[in-house]
N, C-alpha and C. Protein backbone atom coordinates (compact mmCIF):
# COMPACT_ATOMS: atom_id res chain seq x y z
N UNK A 1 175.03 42.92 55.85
CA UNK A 1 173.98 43.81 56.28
C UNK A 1 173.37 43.27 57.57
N UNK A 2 172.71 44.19 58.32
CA UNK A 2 172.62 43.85 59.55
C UNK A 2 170.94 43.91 59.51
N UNK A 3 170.20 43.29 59.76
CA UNK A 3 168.44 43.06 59.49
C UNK A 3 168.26 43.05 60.99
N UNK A 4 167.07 44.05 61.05
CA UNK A 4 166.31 43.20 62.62
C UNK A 4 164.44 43.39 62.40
N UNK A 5 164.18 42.16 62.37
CA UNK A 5 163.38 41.15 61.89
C UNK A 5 162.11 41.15 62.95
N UNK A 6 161.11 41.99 62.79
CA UNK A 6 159.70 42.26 63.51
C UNK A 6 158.59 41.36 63.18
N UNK A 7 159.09 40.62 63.81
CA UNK A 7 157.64 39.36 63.22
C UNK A 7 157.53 37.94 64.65
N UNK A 8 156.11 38.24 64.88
CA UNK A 8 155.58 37.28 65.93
C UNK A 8 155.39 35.73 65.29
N UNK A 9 155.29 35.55 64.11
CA UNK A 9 154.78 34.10 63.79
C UNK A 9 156.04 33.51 63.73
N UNK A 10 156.07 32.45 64.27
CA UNK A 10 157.59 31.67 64.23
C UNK A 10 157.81 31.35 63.03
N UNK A 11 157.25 30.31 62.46
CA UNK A 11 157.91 29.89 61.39
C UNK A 11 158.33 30.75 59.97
N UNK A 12 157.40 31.99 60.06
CA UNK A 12 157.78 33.20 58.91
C UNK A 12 158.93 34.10 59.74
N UNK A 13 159.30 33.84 60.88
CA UNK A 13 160.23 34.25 61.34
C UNK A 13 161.47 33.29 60.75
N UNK A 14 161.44 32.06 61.44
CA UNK A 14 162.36 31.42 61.22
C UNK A 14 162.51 31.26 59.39
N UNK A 15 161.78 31.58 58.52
CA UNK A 15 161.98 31.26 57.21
C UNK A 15 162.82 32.31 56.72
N UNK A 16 162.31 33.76 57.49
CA UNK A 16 163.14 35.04 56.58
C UNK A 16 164.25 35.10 57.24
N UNK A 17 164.89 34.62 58.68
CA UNK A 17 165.98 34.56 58.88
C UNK A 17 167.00 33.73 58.62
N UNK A 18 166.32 32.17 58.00
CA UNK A 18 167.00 31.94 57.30
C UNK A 18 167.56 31.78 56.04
N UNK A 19 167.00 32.53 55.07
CA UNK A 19 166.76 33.04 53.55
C UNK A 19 168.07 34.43 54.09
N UNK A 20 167.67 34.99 55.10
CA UNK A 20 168.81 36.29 55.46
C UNK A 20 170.44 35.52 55.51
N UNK A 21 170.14 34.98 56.63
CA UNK A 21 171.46 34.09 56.97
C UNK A 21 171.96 33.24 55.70
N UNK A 22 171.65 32.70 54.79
CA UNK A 22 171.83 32.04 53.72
C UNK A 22 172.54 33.67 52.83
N UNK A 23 172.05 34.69 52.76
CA UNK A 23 172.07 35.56 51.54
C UNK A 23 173.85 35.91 52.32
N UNK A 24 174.06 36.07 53.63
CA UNK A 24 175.16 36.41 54.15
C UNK A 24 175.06 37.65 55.34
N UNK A 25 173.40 37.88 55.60
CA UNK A 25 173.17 38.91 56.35
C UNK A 25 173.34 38.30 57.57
N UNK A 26 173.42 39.15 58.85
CA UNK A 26 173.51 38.94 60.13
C UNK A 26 171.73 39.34 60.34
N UNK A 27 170.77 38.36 61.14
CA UNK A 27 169.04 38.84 61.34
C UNK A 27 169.01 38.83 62.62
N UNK A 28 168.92 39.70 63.41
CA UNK A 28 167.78 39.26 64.73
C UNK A 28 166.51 39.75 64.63
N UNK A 29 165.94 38.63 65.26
CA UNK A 29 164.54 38.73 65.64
C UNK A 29 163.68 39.49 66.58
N UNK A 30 162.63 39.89 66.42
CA UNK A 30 162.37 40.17 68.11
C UNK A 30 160.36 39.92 68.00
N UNK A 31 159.86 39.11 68.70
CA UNK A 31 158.97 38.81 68.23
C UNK A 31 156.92 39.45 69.34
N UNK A 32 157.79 40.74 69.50
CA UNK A 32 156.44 41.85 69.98
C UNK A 32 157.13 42.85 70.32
N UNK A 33 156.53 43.86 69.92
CA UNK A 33 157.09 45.56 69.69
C UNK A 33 157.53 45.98 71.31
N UNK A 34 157.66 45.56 72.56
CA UNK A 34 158.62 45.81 72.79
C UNK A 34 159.76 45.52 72.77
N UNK A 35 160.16 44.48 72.54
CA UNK A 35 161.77 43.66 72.38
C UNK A 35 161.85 44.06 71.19
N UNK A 36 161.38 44.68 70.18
CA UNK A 36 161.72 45.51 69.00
C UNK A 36 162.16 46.78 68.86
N UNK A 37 161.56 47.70 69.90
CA UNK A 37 161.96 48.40 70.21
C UNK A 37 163.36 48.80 71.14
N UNK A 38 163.15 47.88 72.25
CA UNK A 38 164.40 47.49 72.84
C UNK A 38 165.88 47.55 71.77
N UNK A 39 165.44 46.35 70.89
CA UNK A 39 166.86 45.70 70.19
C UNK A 39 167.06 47.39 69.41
N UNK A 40 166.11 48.06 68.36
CA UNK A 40 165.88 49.05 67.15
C UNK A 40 166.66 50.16 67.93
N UNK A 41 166.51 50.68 69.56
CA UNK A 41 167.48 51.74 70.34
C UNK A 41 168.77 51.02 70.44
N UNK A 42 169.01 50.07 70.71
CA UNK A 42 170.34 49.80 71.73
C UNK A 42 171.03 49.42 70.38
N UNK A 43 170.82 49.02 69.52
CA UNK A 43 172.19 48.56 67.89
C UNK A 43 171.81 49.40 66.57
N UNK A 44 173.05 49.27 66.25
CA UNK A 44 172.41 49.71 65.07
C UNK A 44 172.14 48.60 63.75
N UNK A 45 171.04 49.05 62.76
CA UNK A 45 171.00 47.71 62.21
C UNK A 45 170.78 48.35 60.70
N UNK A 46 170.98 48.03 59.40
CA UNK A 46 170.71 48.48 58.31
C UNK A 46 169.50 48.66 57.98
N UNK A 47 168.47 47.80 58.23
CA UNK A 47 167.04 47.83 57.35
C UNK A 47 166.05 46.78 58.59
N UNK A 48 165.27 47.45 58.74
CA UNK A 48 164.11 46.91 59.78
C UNK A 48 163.13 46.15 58.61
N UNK A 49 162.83 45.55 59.15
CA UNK A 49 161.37 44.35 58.42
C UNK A 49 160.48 44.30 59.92
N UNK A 50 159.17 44.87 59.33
CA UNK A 50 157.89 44.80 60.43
C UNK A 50 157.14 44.69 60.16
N UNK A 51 156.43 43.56 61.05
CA UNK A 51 154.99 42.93 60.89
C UNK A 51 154.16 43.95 61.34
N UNK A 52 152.96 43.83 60.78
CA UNK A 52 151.88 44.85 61.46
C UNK A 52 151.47 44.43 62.45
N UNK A 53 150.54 43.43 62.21
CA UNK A 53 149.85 42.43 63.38
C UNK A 53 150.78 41.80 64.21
N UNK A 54 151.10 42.52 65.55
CA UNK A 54 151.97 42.13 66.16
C UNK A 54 150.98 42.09 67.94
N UNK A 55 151.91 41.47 68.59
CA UNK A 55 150.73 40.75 69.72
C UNK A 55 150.55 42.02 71.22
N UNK A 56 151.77 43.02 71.09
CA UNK A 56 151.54 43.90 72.24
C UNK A 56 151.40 45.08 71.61
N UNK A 57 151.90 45.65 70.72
CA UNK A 57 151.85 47.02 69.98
C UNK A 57 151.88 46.66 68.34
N UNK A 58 150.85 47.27 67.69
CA UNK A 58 150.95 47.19 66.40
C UNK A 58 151.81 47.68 65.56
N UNK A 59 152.32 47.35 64.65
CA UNK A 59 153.57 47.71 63.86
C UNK A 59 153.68 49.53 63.86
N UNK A 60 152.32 49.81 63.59
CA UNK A 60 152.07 51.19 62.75
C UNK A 60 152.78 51.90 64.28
N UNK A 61 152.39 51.42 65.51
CA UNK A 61 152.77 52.66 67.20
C UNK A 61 154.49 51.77 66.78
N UNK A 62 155.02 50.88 66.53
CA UNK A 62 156.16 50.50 67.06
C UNK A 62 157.04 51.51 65.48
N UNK A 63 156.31 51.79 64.57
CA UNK A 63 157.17 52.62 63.99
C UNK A 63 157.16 54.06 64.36
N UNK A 64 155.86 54.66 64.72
CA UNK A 64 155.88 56.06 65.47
C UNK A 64 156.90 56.05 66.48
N UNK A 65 156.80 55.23 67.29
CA UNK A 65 158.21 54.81 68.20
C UNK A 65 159.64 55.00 68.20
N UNK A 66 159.51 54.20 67.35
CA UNK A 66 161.26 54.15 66.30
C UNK A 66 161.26 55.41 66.26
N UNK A 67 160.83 56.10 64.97
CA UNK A 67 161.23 57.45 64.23
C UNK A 67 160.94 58.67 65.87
N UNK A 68 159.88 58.58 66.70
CA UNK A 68 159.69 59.50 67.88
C UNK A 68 161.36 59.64 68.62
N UNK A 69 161.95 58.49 68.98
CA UNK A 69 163.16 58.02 69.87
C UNK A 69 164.47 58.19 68.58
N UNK A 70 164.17 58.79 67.18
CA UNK A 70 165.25 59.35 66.16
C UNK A 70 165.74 58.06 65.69
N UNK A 71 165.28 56.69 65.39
CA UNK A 71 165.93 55.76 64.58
C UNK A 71 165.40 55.88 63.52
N UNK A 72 166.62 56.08 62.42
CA UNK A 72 166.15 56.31 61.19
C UNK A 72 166.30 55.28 60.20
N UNK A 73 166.34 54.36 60.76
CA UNK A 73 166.91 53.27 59.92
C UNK A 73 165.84 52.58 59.04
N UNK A 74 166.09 52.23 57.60
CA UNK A 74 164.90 52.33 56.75
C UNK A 74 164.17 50.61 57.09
N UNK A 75 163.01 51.12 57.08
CA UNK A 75 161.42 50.18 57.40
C UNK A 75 160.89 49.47 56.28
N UNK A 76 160.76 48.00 56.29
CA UNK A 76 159.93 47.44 55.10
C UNK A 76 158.91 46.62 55.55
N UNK A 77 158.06 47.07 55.37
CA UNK A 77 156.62 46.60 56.34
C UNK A 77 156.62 45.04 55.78
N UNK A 78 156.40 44.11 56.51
CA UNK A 78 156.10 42.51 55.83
C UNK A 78 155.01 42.23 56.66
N UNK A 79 153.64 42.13 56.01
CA UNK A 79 152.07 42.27 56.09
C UNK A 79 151.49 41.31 55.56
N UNK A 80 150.46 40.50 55.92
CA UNK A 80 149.22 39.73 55.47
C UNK A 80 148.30 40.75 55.01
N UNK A 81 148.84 42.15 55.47
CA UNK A 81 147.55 43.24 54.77
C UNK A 81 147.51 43.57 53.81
N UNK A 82 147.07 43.73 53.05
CA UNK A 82 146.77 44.49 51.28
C UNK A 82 147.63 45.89 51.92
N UNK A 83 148.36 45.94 51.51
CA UNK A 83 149.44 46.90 51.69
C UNK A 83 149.66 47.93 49.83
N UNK A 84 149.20 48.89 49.42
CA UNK A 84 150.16 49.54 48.05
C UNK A 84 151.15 50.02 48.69
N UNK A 85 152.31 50.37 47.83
CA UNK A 85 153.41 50.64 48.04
C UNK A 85 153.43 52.49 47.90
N UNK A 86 152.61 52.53 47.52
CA UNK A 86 152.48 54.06 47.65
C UNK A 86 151.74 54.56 48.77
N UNK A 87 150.60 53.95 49.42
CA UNK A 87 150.26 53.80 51.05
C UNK A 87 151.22 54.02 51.80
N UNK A 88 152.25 53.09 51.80
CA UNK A 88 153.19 52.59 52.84
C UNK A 88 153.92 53.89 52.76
N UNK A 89 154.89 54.28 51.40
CA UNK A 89 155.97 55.56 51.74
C UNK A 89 155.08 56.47 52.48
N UNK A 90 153.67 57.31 52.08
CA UNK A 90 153.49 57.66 53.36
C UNK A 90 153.43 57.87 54.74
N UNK A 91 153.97 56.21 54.80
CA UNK A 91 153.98 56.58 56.83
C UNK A 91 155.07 56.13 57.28
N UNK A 92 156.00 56.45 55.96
CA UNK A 92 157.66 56.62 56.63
C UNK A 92 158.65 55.15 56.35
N UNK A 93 157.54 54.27 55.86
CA UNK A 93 159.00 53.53 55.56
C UNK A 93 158.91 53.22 54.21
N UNK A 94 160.01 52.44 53.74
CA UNK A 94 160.50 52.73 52.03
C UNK A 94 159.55 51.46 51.24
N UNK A 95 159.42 50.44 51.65
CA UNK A 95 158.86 49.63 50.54
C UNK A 95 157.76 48.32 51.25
N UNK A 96 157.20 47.44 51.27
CA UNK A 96 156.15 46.49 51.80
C UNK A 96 156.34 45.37 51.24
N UNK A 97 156.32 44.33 51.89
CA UNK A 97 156.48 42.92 50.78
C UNK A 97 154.95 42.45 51.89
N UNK A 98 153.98 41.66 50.95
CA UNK A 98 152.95 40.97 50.69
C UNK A 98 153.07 39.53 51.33
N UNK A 99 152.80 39.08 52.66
CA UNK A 99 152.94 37.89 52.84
C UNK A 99 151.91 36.87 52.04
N UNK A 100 152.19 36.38 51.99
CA UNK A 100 153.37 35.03 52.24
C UNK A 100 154.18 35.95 51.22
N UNK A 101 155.50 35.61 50.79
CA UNK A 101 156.45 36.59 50.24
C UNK A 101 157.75 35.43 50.20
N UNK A 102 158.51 35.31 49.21
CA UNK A 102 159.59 34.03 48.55
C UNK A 102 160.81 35.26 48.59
N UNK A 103 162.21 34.30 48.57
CA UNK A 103 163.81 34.59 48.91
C UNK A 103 163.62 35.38 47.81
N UNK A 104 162.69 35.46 46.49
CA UNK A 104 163.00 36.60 44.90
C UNK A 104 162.64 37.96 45.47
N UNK A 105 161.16 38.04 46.30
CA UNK A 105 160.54 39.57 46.75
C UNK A 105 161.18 39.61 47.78
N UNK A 106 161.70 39.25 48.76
CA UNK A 106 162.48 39.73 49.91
C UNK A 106 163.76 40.27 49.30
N UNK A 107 164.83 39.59 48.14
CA UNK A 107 165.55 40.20 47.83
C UNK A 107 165.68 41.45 46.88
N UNK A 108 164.85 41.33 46.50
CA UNK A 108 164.24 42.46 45.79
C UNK A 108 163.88 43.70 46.11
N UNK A 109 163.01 43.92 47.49
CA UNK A 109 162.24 44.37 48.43
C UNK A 109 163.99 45.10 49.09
N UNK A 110 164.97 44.57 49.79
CA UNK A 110 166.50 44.56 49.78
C UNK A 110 167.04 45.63 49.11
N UNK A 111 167.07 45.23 47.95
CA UNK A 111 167.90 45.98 47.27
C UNK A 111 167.54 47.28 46.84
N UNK A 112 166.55 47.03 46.49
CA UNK A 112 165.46 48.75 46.29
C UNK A 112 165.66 49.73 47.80
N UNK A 113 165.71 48.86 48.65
CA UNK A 113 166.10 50.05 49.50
C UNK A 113 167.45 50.51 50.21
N UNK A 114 168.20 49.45 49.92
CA UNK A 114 169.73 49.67 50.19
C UNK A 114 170.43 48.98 49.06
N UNK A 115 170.55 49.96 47.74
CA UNK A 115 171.00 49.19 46.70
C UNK A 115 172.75 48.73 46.97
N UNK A 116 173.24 47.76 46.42
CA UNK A 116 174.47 47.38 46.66
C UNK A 116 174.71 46.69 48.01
N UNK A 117 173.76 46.60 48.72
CA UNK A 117 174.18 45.80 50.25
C UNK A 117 173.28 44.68 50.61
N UNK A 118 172.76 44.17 49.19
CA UNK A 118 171.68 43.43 49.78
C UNK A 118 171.58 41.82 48.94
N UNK A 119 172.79 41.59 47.96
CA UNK A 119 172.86 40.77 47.77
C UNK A 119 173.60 39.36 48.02
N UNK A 120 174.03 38.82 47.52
CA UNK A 120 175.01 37.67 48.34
C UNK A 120 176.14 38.04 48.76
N UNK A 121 176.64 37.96 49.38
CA UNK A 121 178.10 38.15 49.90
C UNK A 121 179.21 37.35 49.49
């Protein structure tokens, strides 16, 4: 599976990409909503992970973005915010994991939205 990974804090960057890379996924990073946007047009990727609090555009404009420019590729918000999961499907993407957040809810979080492609390889 192909992940591209919306998150400014390094080291929760570097942790979920390598929990990804370990599971057998291919992750890039991109760490402020434009180089997110950038990477989200030009490849295609299975499942987006986005931070809200991000340092040039907030998650919520970099997903109006996405879906405005027709990428439909499914969204899992990864937030320090009190996020419900019934909040979130409202504004278009499928599920939210709760930071701080462990390799069990990320894979979990995975599979619920692309069942069958999200476990070890």
């Amino acid at each position: 599976m192909r992940v591209l990974q919306i998150e400014d804090d390094a080291e929760t960057a570097q942790t979920v990409a390598m929990i990804l890379k370990t599971d057998g996924h291919d992750c890039d990073t991109a760490d402020c909503g434009a180089r997110a946007l950038e990477l989200a047009r030009d490849d295609e990727y299975d499942i987006i992970l986005l931070d809200i609090g991000l340092p040039d555009i907030d998650g919520y404009e970099v997903l109006n973005r996405l879906r405005a420019a027709g990428v439909t590729t499914p969204v899992v918000i990864q937030s320090g915010l009190v996020l419900r999961k019934n909040e979130v499907k409202g504004l278009g993407v499928e599920d939210c994991l709760a930071k701080p957040f462990g390799r069990r809810e990320l894979r979990e979080s995975l599979q619920s939205v692309i069942p069958g492609r999200s476990g070890h390889r």
